[in-house]
PDB file of N, CA and C in Angstrom:
ATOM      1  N   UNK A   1      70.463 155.153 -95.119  1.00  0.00           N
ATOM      2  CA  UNK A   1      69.822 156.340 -95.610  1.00  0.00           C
ATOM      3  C   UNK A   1      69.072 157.090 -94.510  1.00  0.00           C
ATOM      4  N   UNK A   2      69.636 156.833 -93.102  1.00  0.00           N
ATOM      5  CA  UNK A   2      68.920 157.365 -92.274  1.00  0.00           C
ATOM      6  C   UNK A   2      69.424 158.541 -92.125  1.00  0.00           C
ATOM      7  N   UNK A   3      68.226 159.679 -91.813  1.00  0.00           N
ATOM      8  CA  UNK A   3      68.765 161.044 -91.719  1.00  0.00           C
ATOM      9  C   UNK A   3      69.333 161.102 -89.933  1.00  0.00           C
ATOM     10  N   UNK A   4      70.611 162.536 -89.794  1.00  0.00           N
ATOM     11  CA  UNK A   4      70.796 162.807 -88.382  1.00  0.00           C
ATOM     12  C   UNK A   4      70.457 163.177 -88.114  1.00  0.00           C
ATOM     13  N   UNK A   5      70.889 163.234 -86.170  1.00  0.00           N
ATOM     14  CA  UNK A   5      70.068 163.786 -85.629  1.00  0.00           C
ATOM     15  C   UNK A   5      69.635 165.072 -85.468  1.00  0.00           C
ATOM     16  N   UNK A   6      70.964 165.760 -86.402  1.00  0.00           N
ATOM     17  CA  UNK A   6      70.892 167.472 -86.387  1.00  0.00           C
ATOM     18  C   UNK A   6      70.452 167.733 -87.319  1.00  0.00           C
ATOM     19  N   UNK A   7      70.080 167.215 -88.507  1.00  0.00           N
ATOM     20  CA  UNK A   7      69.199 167.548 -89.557  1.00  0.00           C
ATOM     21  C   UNK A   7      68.228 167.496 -89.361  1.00  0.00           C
ATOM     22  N   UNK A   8      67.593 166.487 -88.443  1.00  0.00           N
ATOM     23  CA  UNK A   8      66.171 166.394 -88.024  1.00  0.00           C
ATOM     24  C   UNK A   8      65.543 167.554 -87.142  1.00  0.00           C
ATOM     25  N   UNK A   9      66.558 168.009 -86.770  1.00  0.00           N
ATOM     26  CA  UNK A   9      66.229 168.950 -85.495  1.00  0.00           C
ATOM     27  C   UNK A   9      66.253 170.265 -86.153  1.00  0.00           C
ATOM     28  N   UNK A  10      66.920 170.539 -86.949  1.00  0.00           N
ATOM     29  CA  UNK A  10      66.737 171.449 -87.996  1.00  0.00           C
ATOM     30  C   UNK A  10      65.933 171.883 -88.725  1.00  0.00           C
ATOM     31  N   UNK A  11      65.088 170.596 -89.538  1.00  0.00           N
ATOM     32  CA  UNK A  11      63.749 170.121 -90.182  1.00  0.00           C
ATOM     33  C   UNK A  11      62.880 170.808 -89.508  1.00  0.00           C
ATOM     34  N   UNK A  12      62.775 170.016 -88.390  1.00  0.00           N
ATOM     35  CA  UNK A  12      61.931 170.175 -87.397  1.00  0.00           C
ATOM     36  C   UNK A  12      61.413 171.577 -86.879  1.00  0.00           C
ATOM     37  N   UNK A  13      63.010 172.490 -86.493  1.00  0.00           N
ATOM     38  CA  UNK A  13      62.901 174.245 -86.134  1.00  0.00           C
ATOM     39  C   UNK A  13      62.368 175.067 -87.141  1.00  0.00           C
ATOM     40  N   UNK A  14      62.406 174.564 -88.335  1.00  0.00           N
ATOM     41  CA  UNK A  14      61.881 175.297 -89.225  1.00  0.00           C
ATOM     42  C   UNK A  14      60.771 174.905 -89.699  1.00  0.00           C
ATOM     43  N   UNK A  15      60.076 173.611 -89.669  1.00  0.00           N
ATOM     44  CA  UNK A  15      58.396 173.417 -89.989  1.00  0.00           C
ATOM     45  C   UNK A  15      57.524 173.357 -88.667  1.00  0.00           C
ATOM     46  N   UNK A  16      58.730 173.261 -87.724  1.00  0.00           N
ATOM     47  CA  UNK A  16      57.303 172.768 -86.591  1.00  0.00           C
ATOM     48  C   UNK A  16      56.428 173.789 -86.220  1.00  0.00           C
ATOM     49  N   UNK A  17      55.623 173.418 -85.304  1.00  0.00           N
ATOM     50  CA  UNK A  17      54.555 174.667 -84.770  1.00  0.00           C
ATOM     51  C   UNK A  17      55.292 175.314 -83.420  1.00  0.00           C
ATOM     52  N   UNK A  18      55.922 173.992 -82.786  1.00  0.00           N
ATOM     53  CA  UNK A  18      56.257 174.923 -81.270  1.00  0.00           C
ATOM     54  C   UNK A  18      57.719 174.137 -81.116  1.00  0.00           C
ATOM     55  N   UNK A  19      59.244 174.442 -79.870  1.00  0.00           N
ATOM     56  CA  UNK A  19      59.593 174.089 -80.199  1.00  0.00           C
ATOM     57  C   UNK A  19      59.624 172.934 -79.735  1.00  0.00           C
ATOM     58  N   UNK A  20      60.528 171.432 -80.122  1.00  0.00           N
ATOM     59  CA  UNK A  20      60.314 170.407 -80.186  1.00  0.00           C
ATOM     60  C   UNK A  20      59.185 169.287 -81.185  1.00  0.00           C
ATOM     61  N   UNK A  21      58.849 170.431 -81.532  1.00  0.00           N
ATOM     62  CA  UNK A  21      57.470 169.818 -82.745  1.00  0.00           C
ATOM     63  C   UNK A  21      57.862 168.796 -83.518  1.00  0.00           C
ATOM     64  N   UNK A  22      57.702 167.269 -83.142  1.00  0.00           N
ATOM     65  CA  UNK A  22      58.026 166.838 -84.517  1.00  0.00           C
ATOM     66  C   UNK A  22      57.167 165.721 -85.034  1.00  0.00           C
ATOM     67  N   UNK A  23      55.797 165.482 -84.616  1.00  0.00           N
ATOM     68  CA  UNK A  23      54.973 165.270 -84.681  1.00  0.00           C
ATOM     69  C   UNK A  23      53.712 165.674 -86.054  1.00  0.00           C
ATOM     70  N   UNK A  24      53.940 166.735 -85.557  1.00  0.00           N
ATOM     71  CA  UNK A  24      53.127 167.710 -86.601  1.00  0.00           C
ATOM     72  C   UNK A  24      53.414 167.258 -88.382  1.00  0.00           C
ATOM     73  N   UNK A  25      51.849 167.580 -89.055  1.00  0.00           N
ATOM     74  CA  UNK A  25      52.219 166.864 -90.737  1.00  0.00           C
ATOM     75  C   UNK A  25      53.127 167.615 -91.032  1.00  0.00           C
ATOM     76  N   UNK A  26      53.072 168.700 -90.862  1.00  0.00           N
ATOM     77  CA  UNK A  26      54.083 169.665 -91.465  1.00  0.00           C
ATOM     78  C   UNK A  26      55.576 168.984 -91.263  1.00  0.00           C
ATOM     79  N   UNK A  27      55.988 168.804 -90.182  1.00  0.00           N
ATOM     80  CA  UNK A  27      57.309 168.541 -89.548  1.00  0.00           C
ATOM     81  C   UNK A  27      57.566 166.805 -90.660  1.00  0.00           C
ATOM     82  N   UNK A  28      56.651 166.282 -90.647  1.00  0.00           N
ATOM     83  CA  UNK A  28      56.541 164.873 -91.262  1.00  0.00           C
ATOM     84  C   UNK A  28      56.786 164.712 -92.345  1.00  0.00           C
ATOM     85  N   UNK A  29      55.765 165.966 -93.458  1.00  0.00           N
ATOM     86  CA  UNK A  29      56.103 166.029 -94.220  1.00  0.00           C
ATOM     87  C   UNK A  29      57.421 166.364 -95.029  1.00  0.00           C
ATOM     88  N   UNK A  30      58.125 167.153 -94.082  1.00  0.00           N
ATOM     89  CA  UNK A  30      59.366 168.019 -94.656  1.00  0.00           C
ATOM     90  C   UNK A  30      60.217 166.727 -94.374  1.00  0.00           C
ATOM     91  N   UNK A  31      60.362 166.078 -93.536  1.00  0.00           N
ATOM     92  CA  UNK A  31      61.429 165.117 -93.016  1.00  0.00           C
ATOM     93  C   UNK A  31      61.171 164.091 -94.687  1.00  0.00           C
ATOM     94  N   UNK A  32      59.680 163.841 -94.424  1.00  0.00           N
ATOM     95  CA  UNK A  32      59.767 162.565 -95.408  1.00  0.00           C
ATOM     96  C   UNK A  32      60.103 163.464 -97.043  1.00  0.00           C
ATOM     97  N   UNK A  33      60.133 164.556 -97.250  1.00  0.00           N
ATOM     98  CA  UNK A  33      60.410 165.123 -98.692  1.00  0.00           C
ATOM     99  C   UNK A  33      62.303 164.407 -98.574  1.00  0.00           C
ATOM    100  N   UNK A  34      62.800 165.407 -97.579  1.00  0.00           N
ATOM    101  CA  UNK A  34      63.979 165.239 -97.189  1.00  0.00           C
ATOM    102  C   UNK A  34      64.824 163.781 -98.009  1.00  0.00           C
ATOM    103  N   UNK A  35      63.710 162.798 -96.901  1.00  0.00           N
ATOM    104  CA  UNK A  35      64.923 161.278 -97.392  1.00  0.00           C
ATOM    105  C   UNK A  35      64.358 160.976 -98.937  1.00  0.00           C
ATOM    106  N   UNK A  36      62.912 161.242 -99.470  1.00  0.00           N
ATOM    107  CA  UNK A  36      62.886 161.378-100.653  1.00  0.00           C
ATOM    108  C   UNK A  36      63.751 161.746-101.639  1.00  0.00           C
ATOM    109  N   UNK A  37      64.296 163.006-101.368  1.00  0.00           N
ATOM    110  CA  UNK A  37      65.493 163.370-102.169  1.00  0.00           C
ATOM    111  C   UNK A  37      67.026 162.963-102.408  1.00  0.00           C
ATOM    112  N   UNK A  38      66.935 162.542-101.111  1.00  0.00           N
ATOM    113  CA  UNK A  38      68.154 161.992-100.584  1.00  0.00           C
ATOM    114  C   UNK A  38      67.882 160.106-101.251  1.00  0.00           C
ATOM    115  N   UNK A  39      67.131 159.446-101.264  1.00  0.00           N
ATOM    116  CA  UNK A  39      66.504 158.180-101.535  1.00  0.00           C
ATOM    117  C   UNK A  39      66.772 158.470-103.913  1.00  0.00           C
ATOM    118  N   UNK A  40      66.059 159.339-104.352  1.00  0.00           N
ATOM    119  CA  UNK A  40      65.923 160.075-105.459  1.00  0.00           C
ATOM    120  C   UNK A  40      67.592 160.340-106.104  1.00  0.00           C
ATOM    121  N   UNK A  41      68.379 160.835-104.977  1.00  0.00           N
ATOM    122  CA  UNK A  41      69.872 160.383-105.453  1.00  0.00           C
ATOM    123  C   UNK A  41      70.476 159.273-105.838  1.00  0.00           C
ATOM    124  N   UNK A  42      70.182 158.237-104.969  1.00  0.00           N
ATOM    125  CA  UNK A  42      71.017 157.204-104.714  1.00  0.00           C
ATOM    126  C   UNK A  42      70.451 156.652-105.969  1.00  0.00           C
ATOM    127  N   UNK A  43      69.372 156.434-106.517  1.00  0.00           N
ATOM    128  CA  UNK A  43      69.110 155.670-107.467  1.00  0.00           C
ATOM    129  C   UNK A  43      69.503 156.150-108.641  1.00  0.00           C
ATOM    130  N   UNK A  44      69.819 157.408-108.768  1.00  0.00           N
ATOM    131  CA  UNK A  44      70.162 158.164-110.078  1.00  0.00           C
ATOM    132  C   UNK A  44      71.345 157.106-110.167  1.00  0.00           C
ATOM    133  N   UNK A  45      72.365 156.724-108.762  1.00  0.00           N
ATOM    134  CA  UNK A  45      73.617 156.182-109.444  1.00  0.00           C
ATOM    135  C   UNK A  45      73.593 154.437-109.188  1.00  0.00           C
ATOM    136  N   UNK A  46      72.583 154.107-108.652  1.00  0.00           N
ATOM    137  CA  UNK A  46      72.489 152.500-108.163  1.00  0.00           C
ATOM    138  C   UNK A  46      71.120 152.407-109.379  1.00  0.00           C
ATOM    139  N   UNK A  47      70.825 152.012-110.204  1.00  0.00           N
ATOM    140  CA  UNK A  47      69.555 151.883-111.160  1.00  0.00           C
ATOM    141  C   UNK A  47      69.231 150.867-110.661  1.00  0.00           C
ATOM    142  N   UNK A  48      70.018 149.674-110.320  1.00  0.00           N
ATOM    143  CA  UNK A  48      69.619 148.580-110.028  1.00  0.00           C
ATOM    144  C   UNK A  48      69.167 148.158-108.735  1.00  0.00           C
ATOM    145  N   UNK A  49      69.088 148.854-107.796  1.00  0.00           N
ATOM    146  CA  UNK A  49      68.698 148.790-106.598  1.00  0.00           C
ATOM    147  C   UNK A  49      67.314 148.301-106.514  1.00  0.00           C
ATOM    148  N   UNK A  50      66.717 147.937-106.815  1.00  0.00           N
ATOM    149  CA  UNK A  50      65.231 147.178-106.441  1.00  0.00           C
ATOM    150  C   UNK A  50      64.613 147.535-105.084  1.00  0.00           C
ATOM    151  N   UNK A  51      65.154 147.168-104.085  1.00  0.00           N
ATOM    152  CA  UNK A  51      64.427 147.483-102.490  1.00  0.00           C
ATOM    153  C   UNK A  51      64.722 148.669-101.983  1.00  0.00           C
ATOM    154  N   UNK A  52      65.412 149.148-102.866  1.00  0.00           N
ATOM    155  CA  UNK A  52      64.914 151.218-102.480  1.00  0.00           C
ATOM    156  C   UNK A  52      64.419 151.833-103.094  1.00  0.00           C
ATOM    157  N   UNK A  53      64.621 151.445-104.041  1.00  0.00           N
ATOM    158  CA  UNK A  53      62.974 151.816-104.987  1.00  0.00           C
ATOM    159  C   UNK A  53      61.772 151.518-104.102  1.00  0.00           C
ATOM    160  N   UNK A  54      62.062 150.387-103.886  1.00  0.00           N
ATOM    161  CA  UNK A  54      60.660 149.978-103.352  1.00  0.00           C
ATOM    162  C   UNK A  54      60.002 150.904-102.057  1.00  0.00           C
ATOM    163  N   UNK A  55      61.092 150.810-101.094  1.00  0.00           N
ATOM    164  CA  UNK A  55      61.167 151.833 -99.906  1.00  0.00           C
ATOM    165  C   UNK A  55      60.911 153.720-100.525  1.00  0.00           C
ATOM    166  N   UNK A  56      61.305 153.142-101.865  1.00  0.00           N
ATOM    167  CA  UNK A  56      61.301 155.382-102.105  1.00  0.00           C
ATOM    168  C   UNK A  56      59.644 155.247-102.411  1.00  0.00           C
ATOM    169  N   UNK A  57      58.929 154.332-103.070  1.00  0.00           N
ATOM    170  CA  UNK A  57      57.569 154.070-103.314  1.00  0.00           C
ATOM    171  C   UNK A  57      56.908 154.725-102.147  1.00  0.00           C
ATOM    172  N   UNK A  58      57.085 153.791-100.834  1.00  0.00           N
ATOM    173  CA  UNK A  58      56.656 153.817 -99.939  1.00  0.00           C
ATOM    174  C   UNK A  58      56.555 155.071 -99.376  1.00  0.00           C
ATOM    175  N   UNK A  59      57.799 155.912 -99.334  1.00  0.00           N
ATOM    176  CA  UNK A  59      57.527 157.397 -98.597  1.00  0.00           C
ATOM    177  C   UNK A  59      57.285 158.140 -99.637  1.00  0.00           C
ATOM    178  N   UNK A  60      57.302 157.690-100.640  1.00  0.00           N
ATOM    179  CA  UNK A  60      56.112 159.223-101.114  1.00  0.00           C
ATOM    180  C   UNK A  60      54.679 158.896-101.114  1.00  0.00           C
ATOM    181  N   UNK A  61      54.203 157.664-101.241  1.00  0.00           N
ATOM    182  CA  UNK A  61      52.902 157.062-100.863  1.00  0.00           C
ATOM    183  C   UNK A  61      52.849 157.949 -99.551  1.00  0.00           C
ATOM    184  N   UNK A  62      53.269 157.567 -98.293  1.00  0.00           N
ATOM    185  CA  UNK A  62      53.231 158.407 -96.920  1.00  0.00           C
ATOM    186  C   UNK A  62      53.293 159.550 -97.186  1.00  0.00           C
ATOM    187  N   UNK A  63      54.128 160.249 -97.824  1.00  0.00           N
ATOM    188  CA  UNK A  63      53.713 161.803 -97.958  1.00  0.00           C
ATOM    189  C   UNK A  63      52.445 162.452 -98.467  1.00  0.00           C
ATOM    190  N   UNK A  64      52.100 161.774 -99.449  1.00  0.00           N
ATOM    191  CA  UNK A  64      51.383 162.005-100.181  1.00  0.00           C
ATOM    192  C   UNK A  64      49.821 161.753 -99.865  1.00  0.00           C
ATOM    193  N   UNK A  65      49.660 161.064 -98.591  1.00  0.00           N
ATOM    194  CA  UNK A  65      48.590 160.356 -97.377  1.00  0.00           C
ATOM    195  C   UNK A  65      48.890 161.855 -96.138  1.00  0.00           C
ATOM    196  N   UNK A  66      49.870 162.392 -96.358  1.00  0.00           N
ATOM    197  CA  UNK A  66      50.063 163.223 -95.082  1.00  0.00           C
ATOM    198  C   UNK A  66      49.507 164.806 -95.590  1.00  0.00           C
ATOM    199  N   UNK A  67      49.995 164.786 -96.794  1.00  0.00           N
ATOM    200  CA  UNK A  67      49.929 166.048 -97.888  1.00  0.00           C
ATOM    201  C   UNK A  67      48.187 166.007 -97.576  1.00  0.00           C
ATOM    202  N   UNK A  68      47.109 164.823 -98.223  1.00  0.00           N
ATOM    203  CA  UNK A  68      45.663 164.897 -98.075  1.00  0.00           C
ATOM    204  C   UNK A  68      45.573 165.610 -97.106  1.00  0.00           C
ATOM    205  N   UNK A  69      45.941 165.132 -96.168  1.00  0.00           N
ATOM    206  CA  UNK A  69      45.498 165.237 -94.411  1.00  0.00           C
ATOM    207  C   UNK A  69      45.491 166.315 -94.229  1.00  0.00           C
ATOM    208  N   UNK A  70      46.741 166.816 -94.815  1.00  0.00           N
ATOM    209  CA  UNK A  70      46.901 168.748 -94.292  1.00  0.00           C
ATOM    210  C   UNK A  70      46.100 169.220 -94.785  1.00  0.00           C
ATOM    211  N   UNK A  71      45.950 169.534 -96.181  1.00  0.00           N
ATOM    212  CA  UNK A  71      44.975 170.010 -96.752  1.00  0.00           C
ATOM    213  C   UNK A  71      43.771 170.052 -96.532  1.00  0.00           C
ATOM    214  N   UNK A  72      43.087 168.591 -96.120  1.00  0.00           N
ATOM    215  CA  UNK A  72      41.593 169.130 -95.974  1.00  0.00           C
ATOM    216  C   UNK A  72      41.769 169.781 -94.784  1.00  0.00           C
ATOM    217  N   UNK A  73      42.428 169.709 -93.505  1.00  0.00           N
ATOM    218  CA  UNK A  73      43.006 170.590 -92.239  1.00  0.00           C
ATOM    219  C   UNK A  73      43.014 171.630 -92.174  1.00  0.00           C
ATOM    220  N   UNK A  74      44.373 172.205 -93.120  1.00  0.00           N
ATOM    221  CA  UNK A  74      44.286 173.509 -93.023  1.00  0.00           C
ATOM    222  C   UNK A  74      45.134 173.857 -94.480  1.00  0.00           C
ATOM    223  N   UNK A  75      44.294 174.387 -95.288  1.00  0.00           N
ATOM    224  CA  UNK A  75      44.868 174.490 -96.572  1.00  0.00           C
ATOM    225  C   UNK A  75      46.020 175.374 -96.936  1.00  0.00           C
ATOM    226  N   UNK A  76      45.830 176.574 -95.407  1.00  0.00           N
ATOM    227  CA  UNK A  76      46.996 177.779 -95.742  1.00  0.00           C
ATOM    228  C   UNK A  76      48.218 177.339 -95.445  1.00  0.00           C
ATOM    229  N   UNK A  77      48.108 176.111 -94.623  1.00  0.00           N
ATOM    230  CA  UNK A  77      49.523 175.628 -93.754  1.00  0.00           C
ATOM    231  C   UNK A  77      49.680 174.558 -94.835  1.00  0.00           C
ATOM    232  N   UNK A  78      49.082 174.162 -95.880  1.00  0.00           N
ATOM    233  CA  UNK A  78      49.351 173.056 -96.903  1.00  0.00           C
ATOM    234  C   UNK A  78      50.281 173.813 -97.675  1.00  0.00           C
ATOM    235  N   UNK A  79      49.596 174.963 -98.108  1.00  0.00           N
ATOM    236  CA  UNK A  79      50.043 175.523 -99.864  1.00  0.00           C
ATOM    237  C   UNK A  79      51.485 176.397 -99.041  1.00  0.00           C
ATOM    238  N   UNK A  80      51.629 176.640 -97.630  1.00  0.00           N
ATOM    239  CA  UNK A  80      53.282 177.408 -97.055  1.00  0.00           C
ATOM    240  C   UNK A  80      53.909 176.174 -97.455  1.00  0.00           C
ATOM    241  N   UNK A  81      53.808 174.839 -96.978  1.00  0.00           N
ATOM    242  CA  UNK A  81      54.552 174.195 -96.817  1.00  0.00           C
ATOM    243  C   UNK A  81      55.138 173.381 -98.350  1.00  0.00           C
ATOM    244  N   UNK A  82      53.729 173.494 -98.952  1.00  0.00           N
ATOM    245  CA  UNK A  82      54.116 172.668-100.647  1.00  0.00           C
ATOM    246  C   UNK A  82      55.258 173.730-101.659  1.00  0.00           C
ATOM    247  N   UNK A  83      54.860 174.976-101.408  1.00  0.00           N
ATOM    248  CA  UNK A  83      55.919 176.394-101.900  1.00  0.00           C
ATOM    249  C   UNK A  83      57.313 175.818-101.170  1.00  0.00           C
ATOM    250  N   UNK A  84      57.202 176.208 -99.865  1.00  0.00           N
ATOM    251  CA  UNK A  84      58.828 175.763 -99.261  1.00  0.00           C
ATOM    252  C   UNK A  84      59.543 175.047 -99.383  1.00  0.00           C
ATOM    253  N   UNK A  85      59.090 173.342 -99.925  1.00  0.00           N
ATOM    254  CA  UNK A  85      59.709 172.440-100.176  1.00  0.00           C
ATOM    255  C   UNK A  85      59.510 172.177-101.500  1.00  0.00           C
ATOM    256  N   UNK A  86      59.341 172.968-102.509  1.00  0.00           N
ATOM    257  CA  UNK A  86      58.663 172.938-103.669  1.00  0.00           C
ATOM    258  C   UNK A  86      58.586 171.710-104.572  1.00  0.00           C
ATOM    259  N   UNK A  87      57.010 171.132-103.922  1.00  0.00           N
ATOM    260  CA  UNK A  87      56.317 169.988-104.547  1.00  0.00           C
ATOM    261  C   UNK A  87      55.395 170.534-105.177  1.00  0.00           C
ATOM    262  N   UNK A  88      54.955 169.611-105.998  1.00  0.00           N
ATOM    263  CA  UNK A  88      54.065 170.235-106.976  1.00  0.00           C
ATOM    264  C   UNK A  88      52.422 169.806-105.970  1.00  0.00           C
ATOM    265  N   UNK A  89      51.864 170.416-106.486  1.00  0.00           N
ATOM    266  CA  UNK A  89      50.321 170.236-106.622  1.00  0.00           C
ATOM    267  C   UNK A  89      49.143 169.492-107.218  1.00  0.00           C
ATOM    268  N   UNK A  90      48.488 168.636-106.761  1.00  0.00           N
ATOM    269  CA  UNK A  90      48.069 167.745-108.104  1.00  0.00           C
ATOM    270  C   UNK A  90      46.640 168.306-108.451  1.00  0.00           C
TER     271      UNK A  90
END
C-alpha cells in the first residue's frame, strides 16, 4: 500500500510551501489523507483484514495529531488545506 514516487511528488507540488517541500504538515497531511483513502478501499473489499485496519487506525490517529498542530499554527493554512482534501472539521 505504499504510495509512488510520482504521486508523492505530486502531493507534495501541490501542498508544499517551496519546491521540494515535503516535510511540511501540510505536505504530511495530504500524503497521509492520500494512503487513508487508498487503505479505506482495500477494506471495503478485504473486511477481514485485521492488521490494516489496524495500520488505517494508526494514520488517521497521525493525521489527526498533525491536523492539531496546524491549526493552533496557522489556522488559515489549516481550514485551505481541510477544504482541499475535504475532511471534515471536528
Amino acid at each position: 500500500m505504499a504510495l509512488d514516487s510520482a504521486k508523492k511528488l505530486e502531493i507534495a507540488k501541490q501542498f508544499g510551501r517551496t519546491e521540494g517541500d515535503t516535510g511540511s504538515p501540510e505536505v504530511q497531511i495530504a500524503l497521509l489523507s492520500y494512503r487513508i483513502k487508498e487503505l479505506t478501499e482495500h477494506l471495503k473489499t478485504n473486511t477481514k483484514d485485521h492488521s490494516s485496519r489496524l495500520g488505517l487506525l494508526k494514520l488517521v490517529g497521525q493525521r489527526k495529531r498533525l491536523m492539531k498542530y496546524l491549526k493552533k499554527k496557522d489556522y488559515a493554512k489549516y481550514t485551505e488545506v481541510i477544504t482541499a482534501l475535504s475532511i471534515r472539521d471536528k
